[in-house]
PDB file of N, CA and C in Angstrom:
ATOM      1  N   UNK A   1       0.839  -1.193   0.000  1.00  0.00           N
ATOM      2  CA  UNK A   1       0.000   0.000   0.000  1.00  0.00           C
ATOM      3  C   UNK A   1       0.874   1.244   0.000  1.00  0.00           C
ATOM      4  N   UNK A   2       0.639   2.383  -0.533  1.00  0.00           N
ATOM      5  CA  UNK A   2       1.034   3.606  -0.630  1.00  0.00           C
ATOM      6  C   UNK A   2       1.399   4.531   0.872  1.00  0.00           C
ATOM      7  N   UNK A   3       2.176   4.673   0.864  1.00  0.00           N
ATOM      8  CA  UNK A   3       2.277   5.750   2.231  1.00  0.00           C
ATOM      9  C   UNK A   3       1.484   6.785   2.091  1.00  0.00           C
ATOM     10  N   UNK A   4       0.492   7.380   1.193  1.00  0.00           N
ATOM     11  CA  UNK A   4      -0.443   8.013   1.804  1.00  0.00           C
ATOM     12  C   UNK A   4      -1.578   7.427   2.162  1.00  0.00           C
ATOM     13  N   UNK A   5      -1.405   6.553   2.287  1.00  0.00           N
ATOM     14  CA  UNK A   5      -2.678   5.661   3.182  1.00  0.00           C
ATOM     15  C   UNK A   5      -2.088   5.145   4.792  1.00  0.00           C
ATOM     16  N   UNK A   6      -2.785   5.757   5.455  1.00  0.00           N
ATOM     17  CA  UNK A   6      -2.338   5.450   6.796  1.00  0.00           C
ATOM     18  C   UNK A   6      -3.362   4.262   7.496  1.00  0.00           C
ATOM     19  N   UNK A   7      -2.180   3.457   7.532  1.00  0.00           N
ATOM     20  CA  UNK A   7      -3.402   2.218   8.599  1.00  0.00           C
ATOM     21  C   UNK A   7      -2.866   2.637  10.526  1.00  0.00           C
ATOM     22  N   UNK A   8      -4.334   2.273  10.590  1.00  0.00           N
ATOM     23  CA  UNK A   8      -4.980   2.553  12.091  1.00  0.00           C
ATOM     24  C   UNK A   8      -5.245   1.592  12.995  1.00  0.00           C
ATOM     25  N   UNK A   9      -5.329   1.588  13.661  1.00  0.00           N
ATOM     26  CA  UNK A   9      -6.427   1.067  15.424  1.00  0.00           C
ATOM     27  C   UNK A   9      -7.312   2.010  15.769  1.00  0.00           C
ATOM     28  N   UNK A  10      -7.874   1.276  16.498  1.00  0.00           N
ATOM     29  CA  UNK A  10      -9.200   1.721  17.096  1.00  0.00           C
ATOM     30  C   UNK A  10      -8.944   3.210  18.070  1.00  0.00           C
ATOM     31  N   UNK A  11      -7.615   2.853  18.824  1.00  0.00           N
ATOM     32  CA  UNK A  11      -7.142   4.145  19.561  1.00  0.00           C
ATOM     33  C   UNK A  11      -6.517   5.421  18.526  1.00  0.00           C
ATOM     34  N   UNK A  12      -6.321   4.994  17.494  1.00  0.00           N
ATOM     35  CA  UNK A  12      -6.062   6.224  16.412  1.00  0.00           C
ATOM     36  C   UNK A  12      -6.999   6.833  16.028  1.00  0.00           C
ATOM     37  N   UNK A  13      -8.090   6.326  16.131  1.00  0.00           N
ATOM     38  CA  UNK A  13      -9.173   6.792  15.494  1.00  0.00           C
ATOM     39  C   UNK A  13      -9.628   8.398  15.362  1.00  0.00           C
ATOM     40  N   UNK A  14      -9.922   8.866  16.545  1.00  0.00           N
ATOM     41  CA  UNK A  14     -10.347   9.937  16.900  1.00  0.00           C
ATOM     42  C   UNK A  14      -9.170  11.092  16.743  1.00  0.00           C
ATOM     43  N   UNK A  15      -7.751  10.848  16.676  1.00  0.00           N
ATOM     44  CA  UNK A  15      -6.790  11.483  16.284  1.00  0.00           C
ATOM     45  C   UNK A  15      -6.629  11.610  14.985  1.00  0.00           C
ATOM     46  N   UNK A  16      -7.237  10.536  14.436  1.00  0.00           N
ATOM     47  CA  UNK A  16      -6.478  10.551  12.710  1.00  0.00           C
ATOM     48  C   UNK A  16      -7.904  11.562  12.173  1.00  0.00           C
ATOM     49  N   UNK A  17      -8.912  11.224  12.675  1.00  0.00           N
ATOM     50  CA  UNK A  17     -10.434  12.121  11.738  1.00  0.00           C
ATOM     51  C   UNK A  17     -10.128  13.415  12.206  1.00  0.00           C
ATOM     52  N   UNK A  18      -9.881  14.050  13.449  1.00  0.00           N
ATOM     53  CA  UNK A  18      -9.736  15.382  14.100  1.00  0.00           C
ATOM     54  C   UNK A  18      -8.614  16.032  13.805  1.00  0.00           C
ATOM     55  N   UNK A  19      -7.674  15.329  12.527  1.00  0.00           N
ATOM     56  CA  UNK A  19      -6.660  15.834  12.575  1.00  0.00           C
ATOM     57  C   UNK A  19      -6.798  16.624  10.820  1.00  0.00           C
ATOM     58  N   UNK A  20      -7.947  15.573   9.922  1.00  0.00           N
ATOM     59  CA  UNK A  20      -8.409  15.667   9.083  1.00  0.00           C
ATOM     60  C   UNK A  20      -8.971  16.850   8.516  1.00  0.00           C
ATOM     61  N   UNK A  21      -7.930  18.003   8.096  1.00  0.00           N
ATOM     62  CA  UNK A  21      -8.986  18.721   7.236  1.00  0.00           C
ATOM     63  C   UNK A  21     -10.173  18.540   5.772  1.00  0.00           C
ATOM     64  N   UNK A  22      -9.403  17.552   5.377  1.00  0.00           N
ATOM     65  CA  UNK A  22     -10.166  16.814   3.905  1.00  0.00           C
ATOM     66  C   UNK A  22     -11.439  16.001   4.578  1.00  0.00           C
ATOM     67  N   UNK A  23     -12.212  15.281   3.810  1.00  0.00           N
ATOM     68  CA  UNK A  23     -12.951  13.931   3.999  1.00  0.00           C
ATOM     69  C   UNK A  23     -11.918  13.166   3.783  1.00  0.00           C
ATOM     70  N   UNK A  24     -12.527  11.976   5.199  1.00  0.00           N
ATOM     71  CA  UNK A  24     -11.569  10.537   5.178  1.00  0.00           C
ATOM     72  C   UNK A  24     -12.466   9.458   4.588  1.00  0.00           C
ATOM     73  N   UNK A  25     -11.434   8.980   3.791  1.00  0.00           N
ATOM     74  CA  UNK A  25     -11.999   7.845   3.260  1.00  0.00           C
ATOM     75  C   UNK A  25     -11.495   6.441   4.098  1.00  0.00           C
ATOM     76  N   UNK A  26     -12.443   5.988   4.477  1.00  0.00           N
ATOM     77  CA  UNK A  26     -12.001   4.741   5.424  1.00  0.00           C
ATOM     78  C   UNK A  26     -12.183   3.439   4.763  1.00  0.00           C
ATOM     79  N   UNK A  27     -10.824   2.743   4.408  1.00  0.00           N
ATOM     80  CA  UNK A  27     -11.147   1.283   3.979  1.00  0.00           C
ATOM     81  C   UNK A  27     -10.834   0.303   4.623  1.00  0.00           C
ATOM     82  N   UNK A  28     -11.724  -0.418   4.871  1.00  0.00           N
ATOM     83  CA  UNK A  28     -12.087  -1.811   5.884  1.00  0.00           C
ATOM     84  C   UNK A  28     -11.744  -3.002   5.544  1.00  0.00           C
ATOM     85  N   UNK A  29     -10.940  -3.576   5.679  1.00  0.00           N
ATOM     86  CA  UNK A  29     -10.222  -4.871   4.798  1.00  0.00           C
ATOM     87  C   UNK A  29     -10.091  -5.986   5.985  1.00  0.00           C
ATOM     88  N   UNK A  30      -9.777  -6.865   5.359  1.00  0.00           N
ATOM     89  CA  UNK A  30      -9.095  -8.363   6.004  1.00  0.00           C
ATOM     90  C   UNK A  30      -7.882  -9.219   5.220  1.00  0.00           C
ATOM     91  N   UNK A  31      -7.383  -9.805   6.039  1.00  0.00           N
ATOM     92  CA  UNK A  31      -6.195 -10.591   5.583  1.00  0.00           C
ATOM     93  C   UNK A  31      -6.803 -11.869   4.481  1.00  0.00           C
ATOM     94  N   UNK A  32      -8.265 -12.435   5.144  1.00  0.00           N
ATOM     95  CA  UNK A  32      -8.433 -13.167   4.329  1.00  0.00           C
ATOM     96  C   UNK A  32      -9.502 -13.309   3.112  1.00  0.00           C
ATOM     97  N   UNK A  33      -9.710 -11.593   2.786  1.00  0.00           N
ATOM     98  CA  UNK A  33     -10.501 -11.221   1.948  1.00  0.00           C
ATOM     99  C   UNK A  33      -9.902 -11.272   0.594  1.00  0.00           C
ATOM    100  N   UNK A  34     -10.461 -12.423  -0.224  1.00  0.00           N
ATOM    101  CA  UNK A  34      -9.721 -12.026  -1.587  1.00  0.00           C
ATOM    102  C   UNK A  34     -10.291 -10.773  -2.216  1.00  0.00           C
ATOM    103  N   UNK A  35     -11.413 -10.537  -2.285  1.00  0.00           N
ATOM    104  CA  UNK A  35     -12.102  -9.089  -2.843  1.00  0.00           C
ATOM    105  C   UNK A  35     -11.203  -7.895  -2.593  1.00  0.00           C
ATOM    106  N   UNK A  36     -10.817  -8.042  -0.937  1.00  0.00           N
ATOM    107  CA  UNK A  36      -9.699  -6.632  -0.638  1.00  0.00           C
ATOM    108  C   UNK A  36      -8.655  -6.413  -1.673  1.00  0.00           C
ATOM    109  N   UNK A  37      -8.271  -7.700  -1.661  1.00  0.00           N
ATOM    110  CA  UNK A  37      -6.800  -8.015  -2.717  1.00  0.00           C
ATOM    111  C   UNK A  37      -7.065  -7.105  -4.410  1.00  0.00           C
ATOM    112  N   UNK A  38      -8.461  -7.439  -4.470  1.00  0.00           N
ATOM    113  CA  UNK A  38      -8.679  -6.414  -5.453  1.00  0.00           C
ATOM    114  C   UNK A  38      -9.245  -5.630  -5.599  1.00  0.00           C
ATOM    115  N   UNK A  39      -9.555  -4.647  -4.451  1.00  0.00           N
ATOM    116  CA  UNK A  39      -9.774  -3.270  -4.191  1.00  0.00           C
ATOM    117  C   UNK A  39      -8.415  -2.595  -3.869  1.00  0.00           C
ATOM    118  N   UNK A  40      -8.011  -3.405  -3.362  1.00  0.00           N
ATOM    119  CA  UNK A  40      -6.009  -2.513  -2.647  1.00  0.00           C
ATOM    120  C   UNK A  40      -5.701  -1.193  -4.004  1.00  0.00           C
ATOM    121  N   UNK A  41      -5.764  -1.965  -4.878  1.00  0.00           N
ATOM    122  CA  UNK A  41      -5.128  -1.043  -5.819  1.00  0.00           C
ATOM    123  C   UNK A  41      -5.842   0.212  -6.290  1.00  0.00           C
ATOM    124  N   UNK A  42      -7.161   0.046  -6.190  1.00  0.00           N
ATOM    125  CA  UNK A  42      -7.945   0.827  -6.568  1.00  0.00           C
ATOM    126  C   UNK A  42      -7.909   2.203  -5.429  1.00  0.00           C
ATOM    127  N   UNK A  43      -8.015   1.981  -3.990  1.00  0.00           N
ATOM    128  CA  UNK A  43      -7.877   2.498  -2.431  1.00  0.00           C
ATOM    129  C   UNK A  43      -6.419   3.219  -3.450  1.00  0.00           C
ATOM    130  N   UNK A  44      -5.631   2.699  -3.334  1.00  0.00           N
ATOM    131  CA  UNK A  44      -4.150   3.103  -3.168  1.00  0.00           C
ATOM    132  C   UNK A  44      -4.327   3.849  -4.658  1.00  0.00           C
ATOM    133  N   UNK A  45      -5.172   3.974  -5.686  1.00  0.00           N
ATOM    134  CA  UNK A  45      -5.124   5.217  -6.354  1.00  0.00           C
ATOM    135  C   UNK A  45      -5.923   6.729  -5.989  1.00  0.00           C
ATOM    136  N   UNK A  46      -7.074   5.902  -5.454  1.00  0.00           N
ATOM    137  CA  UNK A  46      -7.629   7.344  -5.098  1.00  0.00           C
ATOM    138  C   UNK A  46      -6.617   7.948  -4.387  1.00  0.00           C
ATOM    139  N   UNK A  47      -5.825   6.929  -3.129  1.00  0.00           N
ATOM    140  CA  UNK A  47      -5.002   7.691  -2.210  1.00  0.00           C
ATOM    141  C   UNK A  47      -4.422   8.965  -3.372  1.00  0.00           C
ATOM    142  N   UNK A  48      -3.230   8.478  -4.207  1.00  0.00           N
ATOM    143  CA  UNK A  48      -2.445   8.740  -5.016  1.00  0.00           C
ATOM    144  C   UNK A  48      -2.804   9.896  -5.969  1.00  0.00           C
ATOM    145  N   UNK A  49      -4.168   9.773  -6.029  1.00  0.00           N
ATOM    146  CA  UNK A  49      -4.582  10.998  -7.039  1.00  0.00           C
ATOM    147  C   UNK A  49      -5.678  12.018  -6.112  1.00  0.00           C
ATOM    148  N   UNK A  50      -5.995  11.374  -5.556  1.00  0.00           N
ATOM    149  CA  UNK A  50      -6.593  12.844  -4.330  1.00  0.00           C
ATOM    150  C   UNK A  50      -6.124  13.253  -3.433  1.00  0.00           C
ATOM    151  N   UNK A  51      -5.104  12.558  -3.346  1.00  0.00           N
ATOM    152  CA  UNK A  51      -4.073  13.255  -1.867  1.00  0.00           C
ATOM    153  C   UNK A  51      -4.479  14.330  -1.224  1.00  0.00           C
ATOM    154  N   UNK A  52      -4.732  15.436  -2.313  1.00  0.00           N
ATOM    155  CA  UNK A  52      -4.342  16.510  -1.711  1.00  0.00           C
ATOM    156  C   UNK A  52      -5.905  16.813  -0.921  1.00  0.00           C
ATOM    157  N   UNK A  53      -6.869  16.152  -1.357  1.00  0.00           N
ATOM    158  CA  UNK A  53      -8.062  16.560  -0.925  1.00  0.00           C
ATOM    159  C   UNK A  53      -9.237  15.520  -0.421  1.00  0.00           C
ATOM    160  N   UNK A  54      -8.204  14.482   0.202  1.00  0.00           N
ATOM    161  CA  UNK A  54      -9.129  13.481   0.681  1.00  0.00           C
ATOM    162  C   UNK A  54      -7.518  12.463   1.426  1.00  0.00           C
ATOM    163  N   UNK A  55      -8.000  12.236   2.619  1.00  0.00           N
ATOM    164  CA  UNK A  55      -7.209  11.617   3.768  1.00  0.00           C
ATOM    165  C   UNK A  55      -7.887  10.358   3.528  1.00  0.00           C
ATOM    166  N   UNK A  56      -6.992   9.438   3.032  1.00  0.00           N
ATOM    167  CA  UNK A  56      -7.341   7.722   3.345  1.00  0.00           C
ATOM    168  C   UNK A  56      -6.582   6.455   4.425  1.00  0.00           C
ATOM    169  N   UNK A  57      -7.956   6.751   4.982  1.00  0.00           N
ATOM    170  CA  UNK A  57      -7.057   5.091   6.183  1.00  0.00           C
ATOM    171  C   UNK A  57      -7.733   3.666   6.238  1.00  0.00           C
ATOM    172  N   UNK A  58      -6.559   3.093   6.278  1.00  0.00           N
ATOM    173  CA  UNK A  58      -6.924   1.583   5.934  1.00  0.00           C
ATOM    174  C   UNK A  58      -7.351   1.223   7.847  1.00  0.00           C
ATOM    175  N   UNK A  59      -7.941  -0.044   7.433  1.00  0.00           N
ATOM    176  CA  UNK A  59      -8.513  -0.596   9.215  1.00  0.00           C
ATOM    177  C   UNK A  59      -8.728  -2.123   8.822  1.00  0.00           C
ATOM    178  N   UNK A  60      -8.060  -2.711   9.401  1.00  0.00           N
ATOM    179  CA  UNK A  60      -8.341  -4.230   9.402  1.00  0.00           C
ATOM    180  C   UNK A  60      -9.691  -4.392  10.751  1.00  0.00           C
ATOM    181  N   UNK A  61     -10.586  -5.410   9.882  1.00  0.00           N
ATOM    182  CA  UNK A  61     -11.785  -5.452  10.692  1.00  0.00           C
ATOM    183  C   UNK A  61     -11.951  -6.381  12.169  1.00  0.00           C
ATOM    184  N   UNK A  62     -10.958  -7.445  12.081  1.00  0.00           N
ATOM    185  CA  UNK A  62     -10.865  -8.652  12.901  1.00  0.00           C
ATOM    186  C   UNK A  62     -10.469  -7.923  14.256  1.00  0.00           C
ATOM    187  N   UNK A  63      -9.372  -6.435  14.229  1.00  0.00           N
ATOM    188  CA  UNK A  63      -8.712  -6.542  15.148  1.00  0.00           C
ATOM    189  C   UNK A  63      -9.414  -4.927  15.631  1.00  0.00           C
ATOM    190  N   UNK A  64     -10.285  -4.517  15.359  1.00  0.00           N
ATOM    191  CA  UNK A  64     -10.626  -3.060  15.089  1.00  0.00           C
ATOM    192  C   UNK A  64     -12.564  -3.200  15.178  1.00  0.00           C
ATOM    193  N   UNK A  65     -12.913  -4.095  15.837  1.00  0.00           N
ATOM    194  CA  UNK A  65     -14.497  -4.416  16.412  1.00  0.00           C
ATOM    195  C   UNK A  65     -15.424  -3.348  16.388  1.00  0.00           C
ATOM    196  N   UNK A  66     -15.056  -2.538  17.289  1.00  0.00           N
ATOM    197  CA  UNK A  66     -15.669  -0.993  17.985  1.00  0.00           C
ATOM    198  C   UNK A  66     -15.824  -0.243  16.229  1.00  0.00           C
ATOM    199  N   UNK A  67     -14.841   0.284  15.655  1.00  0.00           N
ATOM    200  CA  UNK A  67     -15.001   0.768  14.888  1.00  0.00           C
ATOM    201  C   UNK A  67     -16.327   0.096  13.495  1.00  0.00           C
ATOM    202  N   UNK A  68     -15.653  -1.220  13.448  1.00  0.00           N
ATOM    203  CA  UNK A  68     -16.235  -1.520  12.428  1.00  0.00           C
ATOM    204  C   UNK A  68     -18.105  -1.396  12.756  1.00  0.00           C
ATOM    205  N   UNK A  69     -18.388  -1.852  14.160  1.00  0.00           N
ATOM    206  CA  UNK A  69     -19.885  -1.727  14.908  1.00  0.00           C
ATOM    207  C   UNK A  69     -19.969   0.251  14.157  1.00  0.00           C
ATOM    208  N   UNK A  70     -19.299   0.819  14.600  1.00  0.00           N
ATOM    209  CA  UNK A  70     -19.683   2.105  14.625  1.00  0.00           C
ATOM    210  C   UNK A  70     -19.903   2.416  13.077  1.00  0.00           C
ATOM    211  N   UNK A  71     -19.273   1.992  12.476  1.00  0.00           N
ATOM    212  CA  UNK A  71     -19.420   2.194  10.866  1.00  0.00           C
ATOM    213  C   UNK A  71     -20.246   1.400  10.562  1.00  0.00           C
ATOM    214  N   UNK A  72     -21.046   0.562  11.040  1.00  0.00           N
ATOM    215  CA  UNK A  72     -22.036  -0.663  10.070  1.00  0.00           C
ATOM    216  C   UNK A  72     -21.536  -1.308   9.525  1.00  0.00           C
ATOM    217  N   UNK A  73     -20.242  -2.013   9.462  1.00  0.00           N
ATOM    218  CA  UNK A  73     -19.540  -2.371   8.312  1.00  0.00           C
ATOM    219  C   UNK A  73     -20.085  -3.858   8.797  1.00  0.00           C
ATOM    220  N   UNK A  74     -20.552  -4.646   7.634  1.00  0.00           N
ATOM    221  CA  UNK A  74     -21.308  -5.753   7.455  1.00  0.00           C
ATOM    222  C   UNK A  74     -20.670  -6.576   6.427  1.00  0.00           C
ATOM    223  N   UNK A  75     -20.249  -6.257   5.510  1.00  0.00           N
ATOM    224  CA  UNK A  75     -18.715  -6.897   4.977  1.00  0.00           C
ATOM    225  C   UNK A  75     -17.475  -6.167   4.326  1.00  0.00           C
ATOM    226  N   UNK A  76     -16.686  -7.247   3.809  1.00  0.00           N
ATOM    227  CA  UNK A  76     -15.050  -6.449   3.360  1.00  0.00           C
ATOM    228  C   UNK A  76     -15.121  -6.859   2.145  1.00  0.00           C
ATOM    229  N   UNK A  77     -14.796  -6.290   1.351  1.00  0.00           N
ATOM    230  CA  UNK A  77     -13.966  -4.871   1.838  1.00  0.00           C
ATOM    231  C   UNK A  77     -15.378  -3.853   1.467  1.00  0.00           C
ATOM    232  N   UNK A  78     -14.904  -2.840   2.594  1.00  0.00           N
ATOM    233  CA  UNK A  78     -15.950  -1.597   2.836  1.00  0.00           C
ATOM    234  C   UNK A  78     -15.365  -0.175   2.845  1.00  0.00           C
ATOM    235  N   UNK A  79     -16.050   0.482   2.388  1.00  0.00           N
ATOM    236  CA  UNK A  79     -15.833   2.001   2.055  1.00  0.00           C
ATOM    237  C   UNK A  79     -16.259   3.109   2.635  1.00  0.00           C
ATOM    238  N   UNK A  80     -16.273   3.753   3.634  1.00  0.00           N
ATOM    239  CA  UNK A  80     -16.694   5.143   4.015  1.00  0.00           C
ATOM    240  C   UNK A  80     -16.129   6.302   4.037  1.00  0.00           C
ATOM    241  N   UNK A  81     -16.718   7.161   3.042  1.00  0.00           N
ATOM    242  CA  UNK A  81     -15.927   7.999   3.090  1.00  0.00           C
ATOM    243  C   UNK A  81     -17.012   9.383   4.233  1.00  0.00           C
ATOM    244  N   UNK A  82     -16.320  10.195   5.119  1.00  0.00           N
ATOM    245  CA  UNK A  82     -16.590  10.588   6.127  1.00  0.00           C
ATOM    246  C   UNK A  82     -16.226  11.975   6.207  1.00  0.00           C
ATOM    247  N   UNK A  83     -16.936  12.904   6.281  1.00  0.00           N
ATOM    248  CA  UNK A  83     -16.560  14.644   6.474  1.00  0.00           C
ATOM    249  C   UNK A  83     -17.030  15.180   7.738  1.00  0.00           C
ATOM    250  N   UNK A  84     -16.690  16.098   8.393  1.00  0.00           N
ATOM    251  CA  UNK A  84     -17.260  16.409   9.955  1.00  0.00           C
ATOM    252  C   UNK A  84     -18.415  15.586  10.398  1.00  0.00           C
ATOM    253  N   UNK A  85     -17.931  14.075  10.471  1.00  0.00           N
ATOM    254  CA  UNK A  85     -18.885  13.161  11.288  1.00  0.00           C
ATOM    255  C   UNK A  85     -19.784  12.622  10.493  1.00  0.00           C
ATOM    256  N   UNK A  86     -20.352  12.869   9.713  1.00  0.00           N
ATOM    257  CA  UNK A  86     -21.092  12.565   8.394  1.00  0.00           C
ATOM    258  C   UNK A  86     -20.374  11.528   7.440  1.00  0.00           C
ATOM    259  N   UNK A  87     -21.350   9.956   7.505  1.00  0.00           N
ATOM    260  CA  UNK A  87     -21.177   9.050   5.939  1.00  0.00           C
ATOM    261  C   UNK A  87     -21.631   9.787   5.460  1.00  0.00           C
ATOM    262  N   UNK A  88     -20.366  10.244   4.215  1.00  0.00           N
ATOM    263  CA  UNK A  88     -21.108  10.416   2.976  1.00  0.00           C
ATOM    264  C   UNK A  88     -21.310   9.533   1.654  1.00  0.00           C
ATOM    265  N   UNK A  89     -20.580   8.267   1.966  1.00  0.00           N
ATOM    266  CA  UNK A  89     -20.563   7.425   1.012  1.00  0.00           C
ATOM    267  C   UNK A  89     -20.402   6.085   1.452  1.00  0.00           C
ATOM    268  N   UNK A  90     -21.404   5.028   1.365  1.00  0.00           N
ATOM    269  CA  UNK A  90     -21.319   3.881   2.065  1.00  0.00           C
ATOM    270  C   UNK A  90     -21.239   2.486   1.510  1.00  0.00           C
ATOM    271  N   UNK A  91     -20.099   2.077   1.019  1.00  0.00           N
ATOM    272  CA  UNK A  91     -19.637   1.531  -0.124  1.00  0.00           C
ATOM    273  C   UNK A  91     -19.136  -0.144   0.551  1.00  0.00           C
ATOM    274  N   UNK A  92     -20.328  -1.580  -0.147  1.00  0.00           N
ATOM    275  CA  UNK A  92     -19.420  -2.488   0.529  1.00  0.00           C
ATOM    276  C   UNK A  92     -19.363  -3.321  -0.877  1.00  0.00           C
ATOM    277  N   UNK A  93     -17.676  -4.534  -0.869  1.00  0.00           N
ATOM    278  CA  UNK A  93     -18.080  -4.979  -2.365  1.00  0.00           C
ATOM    279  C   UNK A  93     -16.891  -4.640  -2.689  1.00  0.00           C
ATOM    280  N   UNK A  94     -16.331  -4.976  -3.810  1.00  0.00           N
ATOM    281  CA  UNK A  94     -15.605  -4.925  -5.137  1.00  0.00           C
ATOM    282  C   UNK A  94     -15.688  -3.815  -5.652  1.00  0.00           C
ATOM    283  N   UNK A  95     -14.593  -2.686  -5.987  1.00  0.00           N
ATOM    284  CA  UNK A  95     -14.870  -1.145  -7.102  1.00  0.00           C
ATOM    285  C   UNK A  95     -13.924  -1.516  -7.563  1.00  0.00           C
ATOM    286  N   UNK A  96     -14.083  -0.693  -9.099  1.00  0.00           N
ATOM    287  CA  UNK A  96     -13.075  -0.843  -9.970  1.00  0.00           C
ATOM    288  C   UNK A  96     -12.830   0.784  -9.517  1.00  0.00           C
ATOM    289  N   UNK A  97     -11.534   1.064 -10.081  1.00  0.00           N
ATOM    290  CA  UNK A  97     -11.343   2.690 -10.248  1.00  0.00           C
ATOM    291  C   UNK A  97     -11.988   3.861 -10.725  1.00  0.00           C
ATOM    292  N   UNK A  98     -13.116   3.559 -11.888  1.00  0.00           N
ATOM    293  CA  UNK A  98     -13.264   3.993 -12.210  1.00  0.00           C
ATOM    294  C   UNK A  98     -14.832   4.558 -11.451  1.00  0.00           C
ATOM    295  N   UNK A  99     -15.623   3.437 -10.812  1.00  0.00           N
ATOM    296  CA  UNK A  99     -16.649   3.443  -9.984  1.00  0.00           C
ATOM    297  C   UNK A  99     -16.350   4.576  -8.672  1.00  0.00           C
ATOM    298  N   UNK A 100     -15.099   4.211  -8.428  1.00  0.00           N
ATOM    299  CA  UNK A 100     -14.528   4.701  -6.932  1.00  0.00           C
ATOM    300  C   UNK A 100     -14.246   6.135  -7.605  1.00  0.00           C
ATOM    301  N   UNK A 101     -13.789   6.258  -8.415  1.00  0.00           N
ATOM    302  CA  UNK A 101     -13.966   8.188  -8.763  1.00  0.00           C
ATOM    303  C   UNK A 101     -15.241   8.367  -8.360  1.00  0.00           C
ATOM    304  N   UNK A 102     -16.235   8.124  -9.471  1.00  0.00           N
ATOM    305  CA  UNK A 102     -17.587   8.644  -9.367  1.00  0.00           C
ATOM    306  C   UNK A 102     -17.995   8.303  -8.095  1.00  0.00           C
ATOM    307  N   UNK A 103     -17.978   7.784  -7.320  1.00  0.00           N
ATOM    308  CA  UNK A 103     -18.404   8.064  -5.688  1.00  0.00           C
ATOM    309  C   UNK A 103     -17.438   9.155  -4.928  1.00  0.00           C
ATOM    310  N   UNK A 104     -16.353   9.442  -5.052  1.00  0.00           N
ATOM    311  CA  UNK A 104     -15.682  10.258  -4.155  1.00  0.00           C
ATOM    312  C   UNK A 104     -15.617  11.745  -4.945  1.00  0.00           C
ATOM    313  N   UNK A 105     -15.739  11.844  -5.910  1.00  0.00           N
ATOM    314  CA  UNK A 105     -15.479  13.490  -7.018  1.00  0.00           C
ATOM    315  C   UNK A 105     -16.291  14.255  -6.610  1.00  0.00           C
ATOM    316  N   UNK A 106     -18.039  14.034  -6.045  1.00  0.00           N
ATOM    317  CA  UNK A 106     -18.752  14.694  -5.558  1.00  0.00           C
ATOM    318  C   UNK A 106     -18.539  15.203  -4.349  1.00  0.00           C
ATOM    319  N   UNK A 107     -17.808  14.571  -3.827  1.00  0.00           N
ATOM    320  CA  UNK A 107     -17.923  15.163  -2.250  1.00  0.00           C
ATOM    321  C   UNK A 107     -16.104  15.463  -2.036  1.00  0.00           C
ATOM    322  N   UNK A 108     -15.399  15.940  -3.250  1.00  0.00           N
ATOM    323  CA  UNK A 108     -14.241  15.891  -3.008  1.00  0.00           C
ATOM    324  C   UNK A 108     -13.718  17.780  -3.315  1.00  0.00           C
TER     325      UNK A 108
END
């Protein structure tokens, strides 16, 4: 994954969004998700091409409970992207790149 994607814990949480001037895009993965395997790349472009205007953090779900309850996240790989406390985009499933623009350009 790209170093502008910062992976988290549950105790980062509230530091990494409050620190956030952009919308965060939060992606929810697992080790034994093959679907993640092919979202990674897609995550790691938006990172790469919105940098400047959208904060992305990765969260493994197994080890990160609390959060995932708080997000609804019901499977992996999952997508929220998040602005002063507000889903604005609630994404679970497989994106290609080109899907994952058109969900994040509006609110970017």
């Amino acid at each position: 994954m790209s170093s502008s994607i910062i992976s988290i814990q549950e105790a980062e949480l509230d530091t990494a969004i409050d620190s956030a001037a952009t919308p965060v895009l939060f992606y929810f993965w697992a080790s034994w998700c093959g679907p993640c395997k092919l979202v990674s790349p897609s995550v790691e472009w938006a990172a790469n091409n919105y940098g400047d205007r959208l904060k992305v953090i990765k969260m493994e779900v197994d080890a990160n409970p609390q959060t995932v309850k708080q997000y609804k996240v019901e499977g992996v790989p999952a997508l929220r992207l998040v602005k002063d406390g507000e889903v604005l985009v609630n994404y679970e499933g497989a994106i290609t790149k080109a899907k994952l623009a058109a969900l994040l350009e509006p609110h970017l």
